[in-house]
C-alpha atoms as a PDB file:
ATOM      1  CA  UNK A   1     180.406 -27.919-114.524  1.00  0.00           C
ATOM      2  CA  UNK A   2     178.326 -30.999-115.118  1.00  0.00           C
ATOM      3  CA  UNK A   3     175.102 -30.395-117.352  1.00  0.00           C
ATOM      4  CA  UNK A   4     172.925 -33.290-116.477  1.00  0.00           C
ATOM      5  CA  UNK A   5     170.186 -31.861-118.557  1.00  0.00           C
ATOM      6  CA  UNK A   6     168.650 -34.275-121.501  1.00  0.00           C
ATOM      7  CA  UNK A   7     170.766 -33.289-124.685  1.00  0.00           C
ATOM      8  CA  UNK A   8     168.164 -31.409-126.605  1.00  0.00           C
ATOM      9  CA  UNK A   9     167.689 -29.113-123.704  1.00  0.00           C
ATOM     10  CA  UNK A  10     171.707 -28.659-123.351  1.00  0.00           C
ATOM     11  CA  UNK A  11     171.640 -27.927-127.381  1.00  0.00           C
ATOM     12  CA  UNK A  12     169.404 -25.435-126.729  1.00  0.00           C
ATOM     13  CA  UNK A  13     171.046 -23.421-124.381  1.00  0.00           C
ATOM     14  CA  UNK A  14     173.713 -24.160-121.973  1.00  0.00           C
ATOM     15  CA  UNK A  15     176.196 -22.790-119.714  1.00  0.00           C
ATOM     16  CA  UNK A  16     179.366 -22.129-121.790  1.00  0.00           C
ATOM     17  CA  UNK A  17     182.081 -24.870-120.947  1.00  0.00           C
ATOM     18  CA  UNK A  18     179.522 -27.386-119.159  1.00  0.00           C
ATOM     19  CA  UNK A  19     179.961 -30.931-120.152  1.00  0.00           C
ATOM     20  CA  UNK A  20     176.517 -32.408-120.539  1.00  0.00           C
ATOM     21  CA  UNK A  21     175.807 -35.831-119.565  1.00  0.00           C
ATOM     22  CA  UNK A  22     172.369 -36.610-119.084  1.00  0.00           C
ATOM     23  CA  UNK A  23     171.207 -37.714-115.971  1.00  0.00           C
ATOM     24  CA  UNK A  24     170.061 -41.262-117.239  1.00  0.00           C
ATOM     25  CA  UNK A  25     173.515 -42.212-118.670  1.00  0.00           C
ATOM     26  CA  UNK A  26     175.502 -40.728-115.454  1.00  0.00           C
ATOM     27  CA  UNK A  27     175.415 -43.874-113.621  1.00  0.00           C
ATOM     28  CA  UNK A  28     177.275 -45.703-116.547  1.00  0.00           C
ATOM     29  CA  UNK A  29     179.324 -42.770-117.711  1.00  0.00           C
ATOM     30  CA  UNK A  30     181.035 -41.364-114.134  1.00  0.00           C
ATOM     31  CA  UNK A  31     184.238 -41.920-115.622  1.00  0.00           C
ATOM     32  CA  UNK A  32     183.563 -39.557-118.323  1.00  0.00           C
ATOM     33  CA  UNK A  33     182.862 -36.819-115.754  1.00  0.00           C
ATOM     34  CA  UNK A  34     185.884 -33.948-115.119  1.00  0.00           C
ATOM     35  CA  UNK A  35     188.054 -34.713-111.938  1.00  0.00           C
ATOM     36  CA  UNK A  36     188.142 -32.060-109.393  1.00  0.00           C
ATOM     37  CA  UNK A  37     185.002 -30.211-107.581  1.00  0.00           C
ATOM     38  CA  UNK A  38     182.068 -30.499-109.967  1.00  0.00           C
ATOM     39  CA  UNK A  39     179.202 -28.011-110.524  1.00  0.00           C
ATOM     40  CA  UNK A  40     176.016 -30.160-111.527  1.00  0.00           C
ATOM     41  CA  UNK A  41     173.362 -28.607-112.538  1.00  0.00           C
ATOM     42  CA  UNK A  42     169.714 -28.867-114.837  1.00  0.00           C
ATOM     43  CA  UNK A  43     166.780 -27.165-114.992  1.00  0.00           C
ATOM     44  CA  UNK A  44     165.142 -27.026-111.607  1.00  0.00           C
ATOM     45  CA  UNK A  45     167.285 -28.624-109.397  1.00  0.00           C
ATOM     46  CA  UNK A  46     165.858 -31.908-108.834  1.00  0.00           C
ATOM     47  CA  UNK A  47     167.891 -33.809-111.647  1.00  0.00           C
ATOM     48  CA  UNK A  48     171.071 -32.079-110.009  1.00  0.00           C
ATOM     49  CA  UNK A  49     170.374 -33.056-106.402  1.00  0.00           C
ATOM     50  CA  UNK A  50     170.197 -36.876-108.050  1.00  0.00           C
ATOM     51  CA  UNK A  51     173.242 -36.501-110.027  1.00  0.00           C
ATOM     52  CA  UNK A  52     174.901 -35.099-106.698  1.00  0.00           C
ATOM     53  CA  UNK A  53     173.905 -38.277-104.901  1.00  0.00           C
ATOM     54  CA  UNK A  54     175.272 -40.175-107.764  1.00  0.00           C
ATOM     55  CA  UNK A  55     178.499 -38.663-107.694  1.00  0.00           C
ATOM     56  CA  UNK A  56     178.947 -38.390-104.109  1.00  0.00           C
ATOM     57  CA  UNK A  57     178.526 -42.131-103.907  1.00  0.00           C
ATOM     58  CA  UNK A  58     181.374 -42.475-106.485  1.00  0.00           C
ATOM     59  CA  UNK A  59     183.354 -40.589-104.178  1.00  0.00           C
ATOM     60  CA  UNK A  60     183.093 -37.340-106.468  1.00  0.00           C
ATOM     61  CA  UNK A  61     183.511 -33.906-104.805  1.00  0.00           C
ATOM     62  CA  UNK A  62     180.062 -32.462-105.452  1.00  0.00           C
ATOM     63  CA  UNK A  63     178.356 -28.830-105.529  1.00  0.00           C
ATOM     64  CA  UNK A  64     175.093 -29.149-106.635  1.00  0.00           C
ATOM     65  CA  UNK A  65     173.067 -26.158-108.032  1.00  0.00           C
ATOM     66  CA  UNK A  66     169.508 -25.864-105.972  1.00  0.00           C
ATOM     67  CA  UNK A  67     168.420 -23.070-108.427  1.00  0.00           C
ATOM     68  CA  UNK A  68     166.450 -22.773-111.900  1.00  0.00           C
ATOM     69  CA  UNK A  69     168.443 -22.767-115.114  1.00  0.00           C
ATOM     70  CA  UNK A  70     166.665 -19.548-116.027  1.00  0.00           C
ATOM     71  CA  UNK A  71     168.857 -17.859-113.448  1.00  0.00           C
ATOM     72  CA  UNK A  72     171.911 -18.594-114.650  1.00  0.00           C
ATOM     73  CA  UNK A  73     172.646 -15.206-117.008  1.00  0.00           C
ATOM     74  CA  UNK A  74     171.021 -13.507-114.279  1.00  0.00           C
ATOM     75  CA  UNK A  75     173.881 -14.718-111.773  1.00  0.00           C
ATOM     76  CA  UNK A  76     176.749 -14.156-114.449  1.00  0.00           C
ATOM     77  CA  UNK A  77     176.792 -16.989-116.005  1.00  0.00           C
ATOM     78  CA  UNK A  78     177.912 -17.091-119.656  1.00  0.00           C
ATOM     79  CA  UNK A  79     174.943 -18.785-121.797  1.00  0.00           C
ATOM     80  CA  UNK A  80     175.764 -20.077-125.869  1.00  0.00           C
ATOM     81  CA  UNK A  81     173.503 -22.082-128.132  1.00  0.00           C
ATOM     82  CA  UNK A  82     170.451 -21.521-130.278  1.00  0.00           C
ATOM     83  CA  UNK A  83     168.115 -19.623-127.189  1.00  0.00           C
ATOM     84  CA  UNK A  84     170.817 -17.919-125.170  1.00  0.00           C
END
């Protein structure tokens, strides 16, 4: 899972295990993302669907998340830092 999030709001809360790397350093930092499928997701959607574009057009194999963060412990999803 790819947090593309800007780092304060990752340090905040974030999914447990999610690598964050910010949407506006993904372009120059694509070989820093995991291999395999990745799970991108931020806060609203929007910065994911970009990211997902990004990473498609590295020839990435992409999920994005269409969804607000705030959902994620509501969906399972294991939350750590500061406001989980």
């Amino acid at each position: 899972m790819v947090d593309v999030r800007r780092a304060d709001e990752h340090d905040s809360a974030r999914i447990k295990g999610a690598v964050n790397i910010p949407i506006h350093e993904l372009p120059r930092r694509v070989a820093d993302v995991p291999e395999g499928e990745l799970w991108v997701h931020c806060a609203s959607g929007y910065r994911a669907g970009v990211a997902a574009s990004i990473l498609d057009a590295a020839g990435r194999q992409v999920v994005a998340i269409d969804d607000s963060f705030d959902n994620a412990e509501k969906v399972g999803l294991h939350l750590v830092g500061p406001e989980a």
